[in-house]
Protein backbone atom coordinates (compact mmCIF):
# COMPACT_ATOMS: atom_id res chain seq x y z
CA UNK A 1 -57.76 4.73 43.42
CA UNK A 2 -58.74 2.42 40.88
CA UNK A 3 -57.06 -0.99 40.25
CA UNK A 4 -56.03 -0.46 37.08
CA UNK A 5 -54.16 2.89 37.60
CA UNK A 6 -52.38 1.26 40.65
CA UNK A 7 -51.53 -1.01 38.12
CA UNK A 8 -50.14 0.69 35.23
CA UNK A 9 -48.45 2.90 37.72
CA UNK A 10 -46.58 0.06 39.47
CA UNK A 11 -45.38 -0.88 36.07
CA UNK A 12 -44.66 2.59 35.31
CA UNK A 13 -42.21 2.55 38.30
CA UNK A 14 -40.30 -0.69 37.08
CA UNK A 15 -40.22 0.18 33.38
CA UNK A 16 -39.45 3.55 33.15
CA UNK A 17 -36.11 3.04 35.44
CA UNK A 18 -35.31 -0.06 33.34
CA UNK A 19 -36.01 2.18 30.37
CA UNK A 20 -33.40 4.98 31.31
CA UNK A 21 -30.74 2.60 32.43
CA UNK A 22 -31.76 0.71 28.72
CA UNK A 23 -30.98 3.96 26.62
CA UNK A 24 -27.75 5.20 28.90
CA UNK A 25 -26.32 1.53 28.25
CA UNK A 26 -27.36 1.53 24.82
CA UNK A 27 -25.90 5.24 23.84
CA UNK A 28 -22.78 4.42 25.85
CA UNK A 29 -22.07 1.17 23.85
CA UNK A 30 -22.70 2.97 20.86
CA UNK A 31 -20.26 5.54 21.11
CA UNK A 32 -17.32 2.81 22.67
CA UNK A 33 -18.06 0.86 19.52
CA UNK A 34 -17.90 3.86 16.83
CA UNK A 35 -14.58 4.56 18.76
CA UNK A 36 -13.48 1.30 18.57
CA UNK A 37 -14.23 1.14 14.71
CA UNK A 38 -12.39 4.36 13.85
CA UNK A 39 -9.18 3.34 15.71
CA UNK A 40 -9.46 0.01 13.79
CA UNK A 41 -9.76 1.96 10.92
CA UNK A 42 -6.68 4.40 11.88
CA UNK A 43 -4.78 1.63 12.30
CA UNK A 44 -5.37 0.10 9.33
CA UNK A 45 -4.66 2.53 7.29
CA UNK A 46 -2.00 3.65 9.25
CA UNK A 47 -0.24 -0.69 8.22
CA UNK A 48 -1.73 0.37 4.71
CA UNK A 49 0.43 3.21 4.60
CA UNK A 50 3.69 1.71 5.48
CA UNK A 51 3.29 -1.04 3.33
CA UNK A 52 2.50 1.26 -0.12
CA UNK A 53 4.68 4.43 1.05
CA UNK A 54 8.01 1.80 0.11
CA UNK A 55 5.96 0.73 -3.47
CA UNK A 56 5.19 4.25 -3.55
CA UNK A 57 9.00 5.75 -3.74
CA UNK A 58 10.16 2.63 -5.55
CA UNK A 59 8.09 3.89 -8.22
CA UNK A 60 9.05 7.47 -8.57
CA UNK A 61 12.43 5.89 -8.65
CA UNK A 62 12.02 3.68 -11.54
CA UNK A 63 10.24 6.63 -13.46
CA UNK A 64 13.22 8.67 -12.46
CA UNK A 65 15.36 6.01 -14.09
CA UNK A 66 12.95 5.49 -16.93
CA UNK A 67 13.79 9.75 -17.58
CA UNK A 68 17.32 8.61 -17.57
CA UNK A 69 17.53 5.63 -19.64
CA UNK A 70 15.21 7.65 -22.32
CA UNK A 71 17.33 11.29 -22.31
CA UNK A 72 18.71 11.59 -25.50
CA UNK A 73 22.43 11.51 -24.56
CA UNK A 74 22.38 8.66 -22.45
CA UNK A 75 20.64 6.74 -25.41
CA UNK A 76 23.27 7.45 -27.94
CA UNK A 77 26.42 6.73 -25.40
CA UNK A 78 24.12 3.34 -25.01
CA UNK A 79 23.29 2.36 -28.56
CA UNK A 80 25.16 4.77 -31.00
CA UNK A 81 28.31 2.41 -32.75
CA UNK A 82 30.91 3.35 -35.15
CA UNK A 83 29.17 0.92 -37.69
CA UNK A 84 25.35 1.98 -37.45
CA UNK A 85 23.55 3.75 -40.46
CA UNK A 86 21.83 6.84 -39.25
CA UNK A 87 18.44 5.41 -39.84
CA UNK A 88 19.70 2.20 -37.98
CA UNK A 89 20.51 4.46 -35.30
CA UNK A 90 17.13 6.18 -34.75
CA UNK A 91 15.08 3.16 -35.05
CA UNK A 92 17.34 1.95 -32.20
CA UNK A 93 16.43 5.09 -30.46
CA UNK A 94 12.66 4.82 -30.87
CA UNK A 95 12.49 1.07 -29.79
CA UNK A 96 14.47 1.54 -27.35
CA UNK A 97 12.28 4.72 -25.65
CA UNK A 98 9.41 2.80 -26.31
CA UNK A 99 10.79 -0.61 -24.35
CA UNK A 100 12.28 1.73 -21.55
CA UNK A 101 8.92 2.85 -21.26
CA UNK A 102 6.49 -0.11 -21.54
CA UNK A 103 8.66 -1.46 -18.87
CA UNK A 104 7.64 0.54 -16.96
CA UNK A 105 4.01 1.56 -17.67
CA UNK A 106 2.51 -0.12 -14.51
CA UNK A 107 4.19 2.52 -12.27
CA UNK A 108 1.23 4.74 -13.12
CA UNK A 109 -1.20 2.91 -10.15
CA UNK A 110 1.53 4.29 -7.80
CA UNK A 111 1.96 7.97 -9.15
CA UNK A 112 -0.21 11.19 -9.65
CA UNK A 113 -2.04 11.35 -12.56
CA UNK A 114 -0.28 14.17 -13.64
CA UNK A 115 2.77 13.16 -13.09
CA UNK A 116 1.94 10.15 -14.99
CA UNK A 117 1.06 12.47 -17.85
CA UNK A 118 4.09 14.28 -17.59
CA UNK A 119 6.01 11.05 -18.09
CA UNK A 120 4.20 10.49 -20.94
CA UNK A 121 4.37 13.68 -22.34
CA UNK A 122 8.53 13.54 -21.99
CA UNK A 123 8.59 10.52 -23.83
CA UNK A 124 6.59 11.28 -26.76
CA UNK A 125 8.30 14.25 -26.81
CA UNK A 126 12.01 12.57 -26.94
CA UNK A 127 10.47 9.89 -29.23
CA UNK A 128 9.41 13.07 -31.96
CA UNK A 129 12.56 14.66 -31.69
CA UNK A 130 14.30 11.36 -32.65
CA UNK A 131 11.92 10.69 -35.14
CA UNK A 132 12.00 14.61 -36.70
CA UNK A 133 15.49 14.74 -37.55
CA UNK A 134 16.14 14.32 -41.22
CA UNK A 135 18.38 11.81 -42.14
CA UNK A 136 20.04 10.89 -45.71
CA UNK A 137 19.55 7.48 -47.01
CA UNK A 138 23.66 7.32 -46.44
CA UNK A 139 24.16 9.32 -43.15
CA UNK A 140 26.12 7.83 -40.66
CA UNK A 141 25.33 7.38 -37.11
CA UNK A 142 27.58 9.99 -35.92
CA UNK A 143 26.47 13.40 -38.04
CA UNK A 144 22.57 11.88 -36.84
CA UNK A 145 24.07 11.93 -33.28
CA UNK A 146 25.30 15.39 -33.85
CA UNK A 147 21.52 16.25 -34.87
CA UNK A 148 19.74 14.87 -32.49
CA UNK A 149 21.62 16.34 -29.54
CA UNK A 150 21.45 20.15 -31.78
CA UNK A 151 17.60 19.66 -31.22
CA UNK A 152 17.85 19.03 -27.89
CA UNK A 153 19.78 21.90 -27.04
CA UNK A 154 16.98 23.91 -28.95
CA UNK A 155 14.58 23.60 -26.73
CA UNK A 156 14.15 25.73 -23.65
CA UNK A 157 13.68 22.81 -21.19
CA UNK A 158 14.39 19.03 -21.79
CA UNK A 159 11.36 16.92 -21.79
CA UNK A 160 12.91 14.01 -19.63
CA UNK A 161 14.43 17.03 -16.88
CA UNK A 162 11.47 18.40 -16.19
CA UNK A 163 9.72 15.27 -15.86
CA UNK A 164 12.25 14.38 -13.32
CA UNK A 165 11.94 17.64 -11.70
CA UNK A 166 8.41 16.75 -11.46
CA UNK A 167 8.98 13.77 -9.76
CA UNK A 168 11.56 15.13 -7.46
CA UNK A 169 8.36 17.74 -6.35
CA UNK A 170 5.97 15.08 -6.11
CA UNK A 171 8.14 13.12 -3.71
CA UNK A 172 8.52 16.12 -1.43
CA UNK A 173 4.63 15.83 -1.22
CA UNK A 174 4.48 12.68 0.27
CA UNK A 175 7.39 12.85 2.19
């Protein structure tokens, strides 16, 4: 045979073995380190998740308390007084509703955002039936009282109840 093809195949002999046990290693290492990197990244979500599921409930708690502080009844046993002007009265209401809920306005990173918008939609409903009752320059707090809580019953489902059922469901969910 020629020299050159005894060459080229004695090189064939040594490189094509190392070449083999080059791409085994190689595809081996590969799939130990994708495996690797997905149980790192199990795990870490796995710490992520117990550290927000606790920020997660505290916030559907303090919306749930939000709902209560800003329910019409529970506003009036709170601010309503034997001295107050009606008009005193409901501008107590509606800053009140308003503070309840700015105080709580960063819970939304923690929450659906429908659930967020049903929060918001039970407050600005409470806030316009507050602010829709018609009041006499002389009323006194108790006949607006009286009012407020007649337009409450009127409607089919309370604004801040069924934002509080919604974040009763919601909790199930994650739970």
């Amino acid at each position: 045979m020629h020299p050159v093809v005894d060459v080229l195949l004695e090189i064939l002999k040594v490189t094509l073995p190392a070449l083999v046990v080059f791409l085994t290693v190689y595809f081996i290492l590969k799939r130990y380190t994708d495996t690797q990197i997905r149980m790192k990244a199990m795990e870490n979500q796995k710490n992520q998740s117990g550290q927000t599921l606790p920020l997660k409930l505290q916030a559907y708690e303090r919306l749930t308390v939000l709902c209560d502080r800003i329910n019409i009844p529970n506003l009036l046993s709170r601010l309503n007084s034997s001295s107050m002007r009606a008009m005193d009265l409901q501008n107590a209401m509606m800053i009140a509703i308003q503070q309840e809920y700015e105080h709580n306005v960063a819970m939304q990173i923690y929450v659906s955002e429908k659930l967020w918008e049903i929060v918001e939609l039970a407050k600005n409903q409470t806030v316009s039936m507050v602010a829709n009752i018609e009041i006499g320059p002389d009323e006194n707090a108790s006949s607006f009282s009286k009012k407020v809580l007649d337009a409450q019953l009127q409607h089919k489902m309370i604004p801040t109840e069924f934002a509080k059922s919604a974040i009763k469901k919601e909790v199930q969910l994650i739970l």
